[in-house]
Protein backbone atom coordinates (compact mmCIF):
# COMPACT_ATOMS: atom_id res chain seq x y z
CA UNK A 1 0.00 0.00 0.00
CA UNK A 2 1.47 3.46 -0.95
CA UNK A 3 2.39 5.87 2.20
CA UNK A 4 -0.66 8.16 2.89
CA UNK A 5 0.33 9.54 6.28
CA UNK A 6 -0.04 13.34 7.27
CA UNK A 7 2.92 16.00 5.41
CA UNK A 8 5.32 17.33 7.31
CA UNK A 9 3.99 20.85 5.88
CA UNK A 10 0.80 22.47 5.36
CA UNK A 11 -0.19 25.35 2.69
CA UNK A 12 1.26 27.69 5.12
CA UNK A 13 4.69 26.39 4.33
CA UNK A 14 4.05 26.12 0.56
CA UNK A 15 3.12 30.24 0.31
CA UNK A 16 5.89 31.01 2.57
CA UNK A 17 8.55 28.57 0.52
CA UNK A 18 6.92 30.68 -2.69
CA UNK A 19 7.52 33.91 -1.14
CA UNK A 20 10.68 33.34 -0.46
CA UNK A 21 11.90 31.82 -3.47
CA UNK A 22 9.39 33.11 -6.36
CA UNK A 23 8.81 29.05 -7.42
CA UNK A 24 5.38 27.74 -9.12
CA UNK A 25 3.22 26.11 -6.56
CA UNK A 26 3.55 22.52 -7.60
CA UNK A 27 7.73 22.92 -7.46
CA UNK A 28 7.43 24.33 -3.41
CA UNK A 29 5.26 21.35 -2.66
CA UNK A 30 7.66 19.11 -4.44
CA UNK A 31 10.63 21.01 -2.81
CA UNK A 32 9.04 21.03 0.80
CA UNK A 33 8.19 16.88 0.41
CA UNK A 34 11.56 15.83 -0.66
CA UNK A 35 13.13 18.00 1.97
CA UNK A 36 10.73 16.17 4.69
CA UNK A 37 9.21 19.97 5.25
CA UNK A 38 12.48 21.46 6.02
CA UNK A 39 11.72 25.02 4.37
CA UNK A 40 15.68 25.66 4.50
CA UNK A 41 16.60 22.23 2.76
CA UNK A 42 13.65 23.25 0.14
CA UNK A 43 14.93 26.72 -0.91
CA UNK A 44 17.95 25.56 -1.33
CA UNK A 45 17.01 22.82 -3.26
CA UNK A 46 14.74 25.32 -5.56
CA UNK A 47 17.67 27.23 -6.07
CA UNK A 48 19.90 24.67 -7.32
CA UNK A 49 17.16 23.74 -9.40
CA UNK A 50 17.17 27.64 -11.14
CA UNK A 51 21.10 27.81 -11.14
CA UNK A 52 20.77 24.72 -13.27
CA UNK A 53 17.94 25.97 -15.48
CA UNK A 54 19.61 29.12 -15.89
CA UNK A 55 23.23 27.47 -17.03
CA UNK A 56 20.78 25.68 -19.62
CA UNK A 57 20.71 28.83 -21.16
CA UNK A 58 23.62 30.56 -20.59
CA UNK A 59 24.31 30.79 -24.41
CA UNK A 60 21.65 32.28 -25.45
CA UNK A 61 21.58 36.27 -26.37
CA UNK A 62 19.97 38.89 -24.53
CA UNK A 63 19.00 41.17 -27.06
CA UNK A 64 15.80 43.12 -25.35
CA UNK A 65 14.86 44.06 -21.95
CA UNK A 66 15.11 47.05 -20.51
CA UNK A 67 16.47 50.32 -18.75
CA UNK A 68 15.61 51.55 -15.58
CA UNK A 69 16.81 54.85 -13.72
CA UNK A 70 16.32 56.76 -11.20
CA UNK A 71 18.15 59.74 -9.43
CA UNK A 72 21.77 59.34 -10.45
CA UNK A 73 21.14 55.37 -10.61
CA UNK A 74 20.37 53.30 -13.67
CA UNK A 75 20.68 49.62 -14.53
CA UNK A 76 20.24 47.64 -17.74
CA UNK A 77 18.42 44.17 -17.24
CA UNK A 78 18.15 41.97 -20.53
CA UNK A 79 15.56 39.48 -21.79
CA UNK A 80 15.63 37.16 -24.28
CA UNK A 81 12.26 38.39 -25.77
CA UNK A 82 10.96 41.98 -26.09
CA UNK A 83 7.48 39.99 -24.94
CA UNK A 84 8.96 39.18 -21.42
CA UNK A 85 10.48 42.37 -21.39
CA UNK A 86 7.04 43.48 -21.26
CA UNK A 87 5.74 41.53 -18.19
CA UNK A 88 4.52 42.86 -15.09
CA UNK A 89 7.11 40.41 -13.12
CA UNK A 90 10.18 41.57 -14.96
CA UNK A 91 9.27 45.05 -14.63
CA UNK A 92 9.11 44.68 -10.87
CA UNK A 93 11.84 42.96 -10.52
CA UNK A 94 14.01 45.64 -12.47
CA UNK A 95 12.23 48.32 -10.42
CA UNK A 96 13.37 46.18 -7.17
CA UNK A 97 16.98 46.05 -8.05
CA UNK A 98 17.10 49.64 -9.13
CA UNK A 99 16.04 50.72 -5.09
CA UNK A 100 18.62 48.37 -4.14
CA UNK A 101 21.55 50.26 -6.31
CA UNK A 102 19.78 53.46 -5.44
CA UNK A 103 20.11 52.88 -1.89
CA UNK A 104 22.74 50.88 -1.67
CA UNK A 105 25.31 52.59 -3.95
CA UNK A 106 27.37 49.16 -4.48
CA UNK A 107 31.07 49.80 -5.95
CA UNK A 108 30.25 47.38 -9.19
CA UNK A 109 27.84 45.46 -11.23
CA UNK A 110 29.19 42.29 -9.01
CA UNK A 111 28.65 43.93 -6.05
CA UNK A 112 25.19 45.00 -6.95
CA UNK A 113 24.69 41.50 -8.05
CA UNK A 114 25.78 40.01 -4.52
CA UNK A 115 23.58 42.23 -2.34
CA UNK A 116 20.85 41.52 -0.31
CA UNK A 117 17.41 41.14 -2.17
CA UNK A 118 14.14 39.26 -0.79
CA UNK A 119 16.13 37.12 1.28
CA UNK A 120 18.63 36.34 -0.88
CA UNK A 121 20.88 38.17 -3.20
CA UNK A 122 20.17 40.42 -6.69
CA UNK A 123 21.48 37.56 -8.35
CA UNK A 124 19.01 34.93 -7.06
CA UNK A 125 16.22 37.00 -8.05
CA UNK A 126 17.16 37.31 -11.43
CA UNK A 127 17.94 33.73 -11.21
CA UNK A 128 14.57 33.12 -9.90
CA UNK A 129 12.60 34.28 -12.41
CA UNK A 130 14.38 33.84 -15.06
CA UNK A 131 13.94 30.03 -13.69
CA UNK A 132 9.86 30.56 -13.65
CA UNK A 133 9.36 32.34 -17.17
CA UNK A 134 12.07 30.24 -18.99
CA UNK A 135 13.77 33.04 -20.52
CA UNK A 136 17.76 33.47 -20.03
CA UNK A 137 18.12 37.22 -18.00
CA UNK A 138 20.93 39.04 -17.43
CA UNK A 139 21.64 42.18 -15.18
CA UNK A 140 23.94 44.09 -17.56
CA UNK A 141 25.34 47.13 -16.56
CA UNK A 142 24.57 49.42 -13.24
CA UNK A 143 25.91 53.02 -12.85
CA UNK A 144 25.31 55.59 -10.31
CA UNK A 145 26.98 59.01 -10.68
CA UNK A 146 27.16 62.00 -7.86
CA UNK A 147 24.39 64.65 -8.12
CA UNK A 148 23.07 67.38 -9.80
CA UNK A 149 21.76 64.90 -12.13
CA UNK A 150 19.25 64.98 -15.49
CA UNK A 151 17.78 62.21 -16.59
CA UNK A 152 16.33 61.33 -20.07
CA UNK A 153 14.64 57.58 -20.88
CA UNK A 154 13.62 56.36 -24.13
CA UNK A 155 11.13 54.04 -24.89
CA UNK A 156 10.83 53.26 -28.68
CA UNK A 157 6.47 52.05 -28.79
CA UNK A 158 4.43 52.90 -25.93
CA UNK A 159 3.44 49.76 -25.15
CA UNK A 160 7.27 48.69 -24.25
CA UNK A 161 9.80 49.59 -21.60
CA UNK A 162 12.19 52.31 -21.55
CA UNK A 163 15.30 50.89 -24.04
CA UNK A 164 17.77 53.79 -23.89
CA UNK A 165 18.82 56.29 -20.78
CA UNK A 166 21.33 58.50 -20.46
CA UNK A 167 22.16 60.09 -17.02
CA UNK A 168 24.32 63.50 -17.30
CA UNK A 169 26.13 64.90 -13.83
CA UNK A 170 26.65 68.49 -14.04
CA UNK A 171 27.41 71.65 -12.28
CA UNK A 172 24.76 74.69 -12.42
CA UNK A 173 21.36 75.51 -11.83
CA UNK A 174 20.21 75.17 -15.59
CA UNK A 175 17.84 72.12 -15.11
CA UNK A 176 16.28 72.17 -18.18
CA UNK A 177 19.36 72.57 -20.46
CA UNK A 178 21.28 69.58 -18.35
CA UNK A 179 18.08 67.56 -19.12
CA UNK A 180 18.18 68.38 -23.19
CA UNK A 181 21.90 67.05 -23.32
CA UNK A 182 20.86 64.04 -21.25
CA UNK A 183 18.16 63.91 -24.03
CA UNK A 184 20.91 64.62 -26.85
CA UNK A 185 23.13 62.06 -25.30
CA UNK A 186 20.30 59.10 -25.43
CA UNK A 187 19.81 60.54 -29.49
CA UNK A 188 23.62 61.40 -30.28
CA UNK A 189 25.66 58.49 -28.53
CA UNK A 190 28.52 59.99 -27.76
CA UNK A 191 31.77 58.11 -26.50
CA UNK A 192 33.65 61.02 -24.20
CA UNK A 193 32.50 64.41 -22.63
CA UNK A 194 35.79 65.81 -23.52
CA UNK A 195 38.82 65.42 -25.67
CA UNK A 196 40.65 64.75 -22.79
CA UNK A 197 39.04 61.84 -22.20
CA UNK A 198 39.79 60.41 -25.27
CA UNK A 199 42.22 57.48 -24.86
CA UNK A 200 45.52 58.24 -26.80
CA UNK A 201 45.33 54.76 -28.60
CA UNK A 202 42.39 55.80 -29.94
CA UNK A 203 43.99 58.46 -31.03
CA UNK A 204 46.88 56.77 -32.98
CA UNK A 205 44.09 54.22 -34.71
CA UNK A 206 42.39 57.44 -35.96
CA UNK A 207 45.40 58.64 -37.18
CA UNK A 208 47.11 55.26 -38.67
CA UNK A 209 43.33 54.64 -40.56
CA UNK A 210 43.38 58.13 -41.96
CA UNK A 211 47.11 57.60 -43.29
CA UNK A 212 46.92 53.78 -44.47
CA UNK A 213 43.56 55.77 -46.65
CA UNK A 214 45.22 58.42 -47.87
CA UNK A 215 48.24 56.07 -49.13
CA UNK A 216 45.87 53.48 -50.54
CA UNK A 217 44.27 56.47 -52.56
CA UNK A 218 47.31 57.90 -54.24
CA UNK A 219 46.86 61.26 -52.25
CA UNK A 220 50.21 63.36 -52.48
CA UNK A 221 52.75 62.64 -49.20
CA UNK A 222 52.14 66.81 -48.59
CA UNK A 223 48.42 66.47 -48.18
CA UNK A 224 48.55 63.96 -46.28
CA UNK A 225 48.73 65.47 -42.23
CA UNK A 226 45.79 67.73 -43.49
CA UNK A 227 43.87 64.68 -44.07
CA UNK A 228 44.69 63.06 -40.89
CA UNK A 229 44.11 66.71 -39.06
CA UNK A 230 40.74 66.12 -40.64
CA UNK A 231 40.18 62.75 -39.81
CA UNK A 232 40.89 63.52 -36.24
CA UNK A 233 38.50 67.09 -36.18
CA UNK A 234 35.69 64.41 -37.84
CA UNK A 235 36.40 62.29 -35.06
CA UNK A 236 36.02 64.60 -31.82
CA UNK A 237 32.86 66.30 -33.55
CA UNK A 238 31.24 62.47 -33.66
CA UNK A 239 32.17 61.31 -30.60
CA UNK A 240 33.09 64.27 -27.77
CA UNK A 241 29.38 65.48 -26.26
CA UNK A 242 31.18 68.95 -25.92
CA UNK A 243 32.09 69.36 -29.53
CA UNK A 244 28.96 67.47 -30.95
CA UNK A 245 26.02 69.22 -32.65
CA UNK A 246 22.99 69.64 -30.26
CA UNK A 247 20.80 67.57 -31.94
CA UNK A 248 17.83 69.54 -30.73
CA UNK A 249 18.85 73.03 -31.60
CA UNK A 250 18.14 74.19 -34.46
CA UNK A 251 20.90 76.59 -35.13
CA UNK A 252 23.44 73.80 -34.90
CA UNK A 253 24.87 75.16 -32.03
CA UNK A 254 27.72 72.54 -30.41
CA UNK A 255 26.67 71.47 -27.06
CA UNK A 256 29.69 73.52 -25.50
CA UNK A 257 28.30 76.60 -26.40
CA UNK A 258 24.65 75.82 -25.37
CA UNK A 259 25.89 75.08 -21.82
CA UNK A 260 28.16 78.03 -21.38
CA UNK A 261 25.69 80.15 -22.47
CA UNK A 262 23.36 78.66 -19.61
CA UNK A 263 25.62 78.59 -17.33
CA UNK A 264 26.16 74.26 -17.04
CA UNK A 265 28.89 72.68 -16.80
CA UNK A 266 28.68 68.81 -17.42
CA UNK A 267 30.88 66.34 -15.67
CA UNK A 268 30.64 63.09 -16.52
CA UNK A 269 28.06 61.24 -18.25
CA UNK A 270 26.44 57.85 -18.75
CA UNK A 271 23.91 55.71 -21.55
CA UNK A 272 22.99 52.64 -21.73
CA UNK A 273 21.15 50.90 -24.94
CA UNK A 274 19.21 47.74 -24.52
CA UNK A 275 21.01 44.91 -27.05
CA UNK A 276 24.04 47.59 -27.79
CA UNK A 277 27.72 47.06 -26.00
């Protein structure tokens, strides 16, 4: 005769075990009868079980999801699907880990990923559901930078998530020109705030690129520094935010000159692009 005595748990134990671990009904009751009603032994077990579902999928791409910000904080968490990306769950769960950076201010993306979160860590959670909905997620990139800061998000249809943000730290009392570069930065992608910044082998590719051209074209050894001098002026004017075109004035004034006249200075800034590097 099979075993029909009384289990070591009740339903009490079941909605606790899913509160704590975000598991389907029928896997807590599983969990909580192998374990003998242990609820330890069963969230553990549960999250072995996700660690393993989620290495299933470890190669698969990310390519959707989306941004979330707030303050000077923003993270990128990706989905597989633009369709999960969309659900209420996911959504919360980005909204969760963005208080935690917020108030937290961890050094790193791994230290964001290793702190606390609904009993457990960021990491679980994302583990967790990715575990229930059977999509591969991935928490991508966290930021926070020092205040005054404007913040721009992006969302590319209404009925989806915010896809691009751009955070801009700045000095001033200008808030609505510090918010139309952080708007300019989500439309203009730019790669430094200032020349300065730019990395001097970055630099030297620019330059070797412009020269290997020129050579390959037959252009006359003379011309040739002009033609890299261009090559590098083309270069700072696509990818410096001070010596870009404000893509939403009119006049084409650079973005230098439409924060000195306002008074702004910008410090540092960050974006973030759902499926970009």
């Amino acid at each position: 005769m099979a075993n029909t005595g009384t289990p070591k748990y009740g339903a009490a134990d079941v909605k606790k075990l899913r509160d704590l671990t975000g598991a389907g009904m029928m896997d807590c009751k599983k969990a909580l009868e192998a374990a003998e009603g242990n609820i330890e032994e069963a969230v553990e077990a549960l999250r072995e079980k996700s660690a393993k579902s989620v290495d299933k999928r470890a190669e698969r791409t990310t390519a959707n999801g989306l941004v979330a910000a707030a303050g000077g904080t923003m993270i990128e968490l990706n989905s597989e699907t633009d369709f999960v990306a969309k659900n209420p769950e996911f959504q919360q769960l980005a909204a969760s880990i963005l208080q935690v950076a917020d108030d937290e201010r961890p050094a790193d993306l791994d230290a964001l990923k290793g702190a606390p979160l609904d009993g457990g860590t960021v990491l679980d959670a994302v583990q967790a559901l990715s575990g229930r909905i059977g999509e591969k997620l991935q928490l991508k990139r966290y930021v926070h930078l020092d205040g005054p800061v404007a913040l721009y998000l992006h969302r590319r249809a209404s009925d989806l998530p915010p896809v691009i943000g751009a955070l801009v730290a700045y000095d001033g009392a200008d808030t609505d020109t510090a918010r139309s570069v952080a708007m300019h930065v989500a439309a203009a992608h730019p790669r430094y705030t200032s020349r300065d910044e730019v990395p001097a082998d970055v630099l030297d590719a620019q330059r070797r690129e412009a020269e290997d051209t020129a050579k390959e074209e037959g252009k006359p050894e003379q011309i040739v520094p002009r033609i890299v001098d261009g090559k590098i002026k083309k270069f700072y004017s696509d990818s410096v935010l001070l010596e870009q075109v404000s893509v939403l004035d009119e006049s084409k004034t650079s973005v230098k000159a439409l924060l000195d006249a306002a008074g702004v200075t910008v410090k540092t800034f960050a974006r973030f692009e759902v499926g970009q590097a």
